[in-house]
C-alpha atoms as a PDB file:
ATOM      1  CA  UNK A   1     229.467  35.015 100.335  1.00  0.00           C
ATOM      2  CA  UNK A   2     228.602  33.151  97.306  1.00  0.00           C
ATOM      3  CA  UNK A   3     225.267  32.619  96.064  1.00  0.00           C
ATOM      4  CA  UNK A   4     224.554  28.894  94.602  1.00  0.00           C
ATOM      5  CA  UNK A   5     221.992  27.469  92.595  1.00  0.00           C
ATOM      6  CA  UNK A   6     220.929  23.751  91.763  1.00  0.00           C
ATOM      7  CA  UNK A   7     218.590  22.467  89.140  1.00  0.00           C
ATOM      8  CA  UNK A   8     216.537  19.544  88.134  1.00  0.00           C
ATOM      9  CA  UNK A   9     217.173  18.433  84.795  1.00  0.00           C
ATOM     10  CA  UNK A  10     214.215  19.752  83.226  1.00  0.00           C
ATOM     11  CA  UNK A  11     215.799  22.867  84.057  1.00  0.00           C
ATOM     12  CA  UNK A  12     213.876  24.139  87.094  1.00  0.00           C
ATOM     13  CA  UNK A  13     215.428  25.445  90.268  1.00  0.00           C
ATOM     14  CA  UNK A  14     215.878  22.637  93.268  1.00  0.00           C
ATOM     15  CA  UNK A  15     217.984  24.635  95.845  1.00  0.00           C
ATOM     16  CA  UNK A  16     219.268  27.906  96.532  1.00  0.00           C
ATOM     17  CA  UNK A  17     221.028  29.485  99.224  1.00  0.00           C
ATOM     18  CA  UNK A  18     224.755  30.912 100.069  1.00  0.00           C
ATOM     19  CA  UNK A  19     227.890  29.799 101.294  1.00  0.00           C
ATOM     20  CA  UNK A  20     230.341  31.288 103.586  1.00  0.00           C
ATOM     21  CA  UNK A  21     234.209  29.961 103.690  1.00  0.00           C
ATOM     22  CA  UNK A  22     232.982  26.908 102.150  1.00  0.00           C
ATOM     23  CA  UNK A  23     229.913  26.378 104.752  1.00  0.00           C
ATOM     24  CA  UNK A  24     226.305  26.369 104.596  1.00  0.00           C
ATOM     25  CA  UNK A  25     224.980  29.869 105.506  1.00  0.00           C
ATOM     26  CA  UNK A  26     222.148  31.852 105.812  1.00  0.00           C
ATOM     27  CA  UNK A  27     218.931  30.918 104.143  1.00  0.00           C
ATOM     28  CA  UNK A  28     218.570  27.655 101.718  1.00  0.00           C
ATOM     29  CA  UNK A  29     215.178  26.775 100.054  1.00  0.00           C
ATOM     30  CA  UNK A  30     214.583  23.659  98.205  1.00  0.00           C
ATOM     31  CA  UNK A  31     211.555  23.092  95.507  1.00  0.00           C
ATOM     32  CA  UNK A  32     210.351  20.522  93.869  1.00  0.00           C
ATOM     33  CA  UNK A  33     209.348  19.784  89.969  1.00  0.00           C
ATOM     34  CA  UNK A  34     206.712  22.066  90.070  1.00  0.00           C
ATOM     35  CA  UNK A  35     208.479  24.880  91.162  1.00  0.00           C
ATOM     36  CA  UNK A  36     206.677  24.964  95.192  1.00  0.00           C
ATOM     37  CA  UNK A  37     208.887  25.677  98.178  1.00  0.00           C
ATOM     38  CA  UNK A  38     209.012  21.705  99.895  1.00  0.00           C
ATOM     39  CA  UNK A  39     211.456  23.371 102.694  1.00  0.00           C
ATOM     40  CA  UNK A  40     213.067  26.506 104.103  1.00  0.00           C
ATOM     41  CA  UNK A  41     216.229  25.609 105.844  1.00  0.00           C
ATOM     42  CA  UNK A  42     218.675  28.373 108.079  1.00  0.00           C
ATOM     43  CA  UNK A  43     222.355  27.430 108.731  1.00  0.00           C
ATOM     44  CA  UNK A  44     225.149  28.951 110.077  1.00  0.00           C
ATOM     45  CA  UNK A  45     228.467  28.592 109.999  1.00  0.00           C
ATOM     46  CA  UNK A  46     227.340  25.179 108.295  1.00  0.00           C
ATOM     47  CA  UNK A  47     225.713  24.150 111.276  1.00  0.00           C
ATOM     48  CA  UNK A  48     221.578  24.111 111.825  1.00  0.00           C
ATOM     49  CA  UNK A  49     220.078  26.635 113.444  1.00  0.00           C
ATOM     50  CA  UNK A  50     217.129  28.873 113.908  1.00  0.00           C
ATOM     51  CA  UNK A  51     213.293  27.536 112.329  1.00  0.00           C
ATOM     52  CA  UNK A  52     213.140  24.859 109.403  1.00  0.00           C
ATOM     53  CA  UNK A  53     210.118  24.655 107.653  1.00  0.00           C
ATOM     54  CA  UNK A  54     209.184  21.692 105.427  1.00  0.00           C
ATOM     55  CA  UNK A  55     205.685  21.320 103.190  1.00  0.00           C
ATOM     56  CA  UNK A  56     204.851  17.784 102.591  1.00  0.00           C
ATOM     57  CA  UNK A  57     201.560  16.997 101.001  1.00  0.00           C
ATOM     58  CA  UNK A  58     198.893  18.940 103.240  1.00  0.00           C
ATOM     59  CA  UNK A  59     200.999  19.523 105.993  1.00  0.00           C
ATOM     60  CA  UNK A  60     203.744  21.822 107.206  1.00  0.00           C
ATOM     61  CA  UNK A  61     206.325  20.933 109.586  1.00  0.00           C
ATOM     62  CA  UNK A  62     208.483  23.827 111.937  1.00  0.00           C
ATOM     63  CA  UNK A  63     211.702  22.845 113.429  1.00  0.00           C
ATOM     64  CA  UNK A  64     213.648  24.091 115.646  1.00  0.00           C
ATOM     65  CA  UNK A  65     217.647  23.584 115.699  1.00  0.00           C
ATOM     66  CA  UNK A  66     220.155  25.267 117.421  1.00  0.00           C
ATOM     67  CA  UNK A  67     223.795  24.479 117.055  1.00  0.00           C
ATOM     68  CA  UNK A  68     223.040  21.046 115.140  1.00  0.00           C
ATOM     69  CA  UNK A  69     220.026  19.843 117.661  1.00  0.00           C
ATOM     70  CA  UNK A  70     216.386  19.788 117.281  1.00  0.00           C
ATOM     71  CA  UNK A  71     215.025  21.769 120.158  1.00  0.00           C
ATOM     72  CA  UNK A  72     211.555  21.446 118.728  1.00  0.00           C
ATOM     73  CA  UNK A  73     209.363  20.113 116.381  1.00  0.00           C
ATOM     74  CA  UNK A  74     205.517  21.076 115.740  1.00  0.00           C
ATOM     75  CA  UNK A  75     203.555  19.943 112.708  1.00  0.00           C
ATOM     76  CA  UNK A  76     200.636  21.750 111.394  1.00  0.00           C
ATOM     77  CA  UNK A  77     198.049  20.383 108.715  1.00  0.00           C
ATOM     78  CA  UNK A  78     194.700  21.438 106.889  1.00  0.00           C
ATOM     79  CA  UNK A  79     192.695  20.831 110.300  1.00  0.00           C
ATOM     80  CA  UNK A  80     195.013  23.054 112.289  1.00  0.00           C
ATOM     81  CA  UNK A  81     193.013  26.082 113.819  1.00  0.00           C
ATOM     82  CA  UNK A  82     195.554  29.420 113.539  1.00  0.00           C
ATOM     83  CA  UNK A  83     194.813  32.454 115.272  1.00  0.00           C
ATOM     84  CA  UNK A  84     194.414  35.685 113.242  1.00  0.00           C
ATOM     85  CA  UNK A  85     194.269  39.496 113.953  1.00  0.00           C
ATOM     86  CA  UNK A  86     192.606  40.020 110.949  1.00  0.00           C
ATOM     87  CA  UNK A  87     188.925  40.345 110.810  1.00  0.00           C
END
């Protein structure tokens, strides 16, 4: 596997992830200028799979691929109510 890294021009990290005979694999996350996560992404084999997870403003969206296709999509913002074990 190799390990890859992009930046903005200001020097910053945009992406990093790995690549596998020349394919997408594994885990990718992308930031923006400021340095915050904007999306987690899963491949493998090049191909999309498993949960995506993109921030945009105050939301966050969770996708579902498997083998290329969106099985799923849910989208969660600041008036979502999440359930919590945690007293």
């Amino acid at each position: 596997m190799v390990k890859a890294t992009y930046y903005f021009e200001n020097g910053s990290v945009k992406e990093q992830g790995f690549f596998k005979d020349k394919k997408l694999t594994g885990q990718w996350v992308s930031y923006n200028l400021e340095g915050e996560k904007t999306m987690i992404a899963n491949y493998q084999a090049g191909k999309k799979v498993g949960k995506w997870f993109s921030w945009k403003n105050n939301s966050l969206k969770e996708i579902t691929y498997n083998n290329n296709k969106v099985i799923s999509v849910k989208k969660w913002n600041e008036d979502t109510k999440l359930a919590s074990n945690k007293e």
